[in-house]
Protein backbone atom coordinates (compact mmCIF):
# COMPACT_ATOMS: atom_id res chain seq x y z
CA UNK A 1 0.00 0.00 0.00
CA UNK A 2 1.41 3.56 -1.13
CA UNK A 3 1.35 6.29 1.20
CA UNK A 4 1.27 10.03 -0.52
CA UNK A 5 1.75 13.49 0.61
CA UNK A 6 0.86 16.65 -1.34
CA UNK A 7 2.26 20.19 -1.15
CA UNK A 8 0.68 23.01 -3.24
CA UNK A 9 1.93 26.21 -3.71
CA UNK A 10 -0.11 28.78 -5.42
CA UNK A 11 1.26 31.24 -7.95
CA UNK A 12 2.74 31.82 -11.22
CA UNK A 13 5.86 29.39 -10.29
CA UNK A 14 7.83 27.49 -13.34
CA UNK A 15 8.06 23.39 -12.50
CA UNK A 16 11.86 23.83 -12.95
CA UNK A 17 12.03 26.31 -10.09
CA UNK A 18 10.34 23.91 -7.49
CA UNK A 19 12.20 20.99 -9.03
CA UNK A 20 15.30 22.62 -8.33
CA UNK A 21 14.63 22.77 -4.47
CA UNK A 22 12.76 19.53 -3.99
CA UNK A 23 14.04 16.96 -6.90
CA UNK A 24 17.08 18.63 -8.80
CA UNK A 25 17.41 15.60 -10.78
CA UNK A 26 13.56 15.36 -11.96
CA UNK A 27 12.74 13.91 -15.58
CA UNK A 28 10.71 15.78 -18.17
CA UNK A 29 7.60 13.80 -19.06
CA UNK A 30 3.70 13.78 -19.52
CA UNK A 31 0.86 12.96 -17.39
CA UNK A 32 -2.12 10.99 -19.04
CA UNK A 33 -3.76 13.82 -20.14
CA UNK A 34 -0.47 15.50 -21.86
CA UNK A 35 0.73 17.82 -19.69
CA UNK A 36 4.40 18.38 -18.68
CA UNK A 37 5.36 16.75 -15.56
CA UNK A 38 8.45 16.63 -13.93
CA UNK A 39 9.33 13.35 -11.97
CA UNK A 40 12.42 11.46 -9.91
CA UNK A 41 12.86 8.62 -8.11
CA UNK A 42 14.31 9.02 -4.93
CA UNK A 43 13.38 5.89 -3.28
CA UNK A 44 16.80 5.13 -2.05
CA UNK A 45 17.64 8.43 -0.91
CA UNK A 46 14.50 9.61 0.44
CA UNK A 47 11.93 6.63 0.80
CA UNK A 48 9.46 8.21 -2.17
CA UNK A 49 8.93 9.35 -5.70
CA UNK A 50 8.13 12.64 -6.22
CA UNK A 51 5.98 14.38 -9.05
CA UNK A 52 5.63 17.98 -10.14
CA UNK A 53 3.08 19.23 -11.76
CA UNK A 54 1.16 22.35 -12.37
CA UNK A 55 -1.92 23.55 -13.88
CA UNK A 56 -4.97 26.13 -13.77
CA UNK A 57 -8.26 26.76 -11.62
CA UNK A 58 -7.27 24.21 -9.02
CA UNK A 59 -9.43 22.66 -6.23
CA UNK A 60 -8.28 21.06 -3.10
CA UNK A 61 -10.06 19.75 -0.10
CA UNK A 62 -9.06 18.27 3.13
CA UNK A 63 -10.50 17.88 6.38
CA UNK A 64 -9.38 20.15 8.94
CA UNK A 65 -8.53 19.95 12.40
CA UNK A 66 -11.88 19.53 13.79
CA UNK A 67 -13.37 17.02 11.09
CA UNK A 68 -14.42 20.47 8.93
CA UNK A 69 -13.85 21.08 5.10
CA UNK A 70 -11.33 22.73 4.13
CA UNK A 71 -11.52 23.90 0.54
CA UNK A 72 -8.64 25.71 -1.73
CA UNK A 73 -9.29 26.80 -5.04
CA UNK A 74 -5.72 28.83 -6.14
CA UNK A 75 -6.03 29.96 -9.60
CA UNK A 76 -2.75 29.01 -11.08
CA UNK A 77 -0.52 26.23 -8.90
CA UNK A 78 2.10 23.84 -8.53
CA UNK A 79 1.57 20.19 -7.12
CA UNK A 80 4.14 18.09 -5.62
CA UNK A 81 3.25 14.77 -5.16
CA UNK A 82 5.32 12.72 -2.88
CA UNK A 83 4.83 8.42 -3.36
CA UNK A 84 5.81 5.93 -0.72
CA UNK A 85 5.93 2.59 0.37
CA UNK A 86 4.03 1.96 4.12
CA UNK A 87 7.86 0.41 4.92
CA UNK A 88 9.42 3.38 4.76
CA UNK A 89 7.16 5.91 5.93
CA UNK A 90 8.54 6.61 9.62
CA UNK A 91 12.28 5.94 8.87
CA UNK A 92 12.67 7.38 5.83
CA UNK A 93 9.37 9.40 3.74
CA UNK A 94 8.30 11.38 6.83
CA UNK A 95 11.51 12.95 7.93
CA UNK A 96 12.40 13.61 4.26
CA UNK A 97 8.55 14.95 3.09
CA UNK A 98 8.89 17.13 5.61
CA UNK A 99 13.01 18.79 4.98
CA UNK A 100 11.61 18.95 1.38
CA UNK A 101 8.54 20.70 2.66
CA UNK A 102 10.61 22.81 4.85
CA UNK A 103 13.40 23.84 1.88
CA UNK A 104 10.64 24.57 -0.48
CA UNK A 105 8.80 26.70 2.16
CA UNK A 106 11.81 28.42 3.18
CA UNK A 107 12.71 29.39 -0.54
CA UNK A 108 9.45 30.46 -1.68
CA UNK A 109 6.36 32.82 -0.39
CA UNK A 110 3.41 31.39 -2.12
CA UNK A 111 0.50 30.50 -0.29
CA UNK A 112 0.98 26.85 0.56
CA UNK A 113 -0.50 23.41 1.88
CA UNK A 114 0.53 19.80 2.76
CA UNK A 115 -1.89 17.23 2.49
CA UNK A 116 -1.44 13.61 3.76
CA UNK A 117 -2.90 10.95 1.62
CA UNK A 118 -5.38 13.92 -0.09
CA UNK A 119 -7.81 13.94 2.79
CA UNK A 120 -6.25 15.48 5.91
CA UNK A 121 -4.76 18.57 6.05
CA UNK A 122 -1.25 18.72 8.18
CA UNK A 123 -0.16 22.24 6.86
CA UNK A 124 -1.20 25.64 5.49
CA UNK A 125 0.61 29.40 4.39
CA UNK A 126 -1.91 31.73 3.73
CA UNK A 127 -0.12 35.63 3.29
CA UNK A 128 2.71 33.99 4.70
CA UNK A 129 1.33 33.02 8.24
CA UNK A 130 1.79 29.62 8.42
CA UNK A 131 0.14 26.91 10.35
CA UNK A 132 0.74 23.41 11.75
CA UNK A 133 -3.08 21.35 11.74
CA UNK A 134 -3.60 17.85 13.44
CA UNK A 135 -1.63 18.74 16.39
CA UNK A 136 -1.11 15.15 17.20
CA UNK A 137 0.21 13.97 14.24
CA UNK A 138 3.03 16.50 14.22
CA UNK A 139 3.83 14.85 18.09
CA UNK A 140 3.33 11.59 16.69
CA UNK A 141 5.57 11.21 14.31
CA UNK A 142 8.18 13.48 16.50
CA UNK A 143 8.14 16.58 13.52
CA UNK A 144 6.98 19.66 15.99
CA UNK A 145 10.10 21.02 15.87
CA UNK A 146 9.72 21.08 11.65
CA UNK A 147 9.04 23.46 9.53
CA UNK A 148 9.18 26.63 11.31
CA UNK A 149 7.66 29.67 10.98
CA UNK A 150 10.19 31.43 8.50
């Protein structure tokens, strides 16, 4: 069983500049429906796979911190997908989701969200205040001290 993470930043932002800070050595190639994609495989480095993609008039929803909607429709975007085996999750894809959360955050402004397994929402930047959701994950899976306000 896969395990996935999400971050989204909204914006005008090239795939090649968020490549650069969280899969330097991504592929160019096409999703299903044609459109550019940027990919690597980084299982033995990181625990996951990561895609990049982008697109128009997105639409995101998660639930929130007390069982709530959220809902996030950015009008231009970039997706990064992050793919990973169960067996890897807490000693590798976790601590590395989140440094490649944290470099990306740190290097750009957009407004921004992380998404575990595209239903619960861990993360959001909105006018760049950032906040932490699901409190007891972030204990859980010892990350408080990541990703800090920048």
């Amino acid at each position: 069983m896969a395990v996935e993470f999400q971050l989204m930043l909204a914006g005008e932002i090239t795939l090649d500049e968020v490549a650069f800070l969280a899969a330097p050595n991504a592929v160019e190639t096409r999703t299903a429906s044609g459109n550019r994609m940027l990919t690597s495989a980084l299982n033995e480095e990181c625990g996951f796979v990561v895609d990049i993609t982008g697109g128009t008039h997105g639409y995101y929803e998660a639930e929130d911190d007390d069982g709530s909607l959220w809902v996030w429709e950015p009008e231009t975007y970039v997706d990064i997908g992050f793919y990973m085996r169960k067996d890897v999750l807490a000693d590798k894809g976790i601590p590395n989701v989140l440094a490649t959360t944290a470099r990306v955050l740190s290097e750009r402004t957009e407004d921004a969200a992380l998404m575990f397994n595209y239903d619960l929402l861990l993360l959001t930047r909105v006018a760049g205040s950032l906040r932490k959701h699901r409190p007891t994950w972030w204990s859980h899976h010892d990350a408080d001290g990541t990703i800090v306000r920048p």
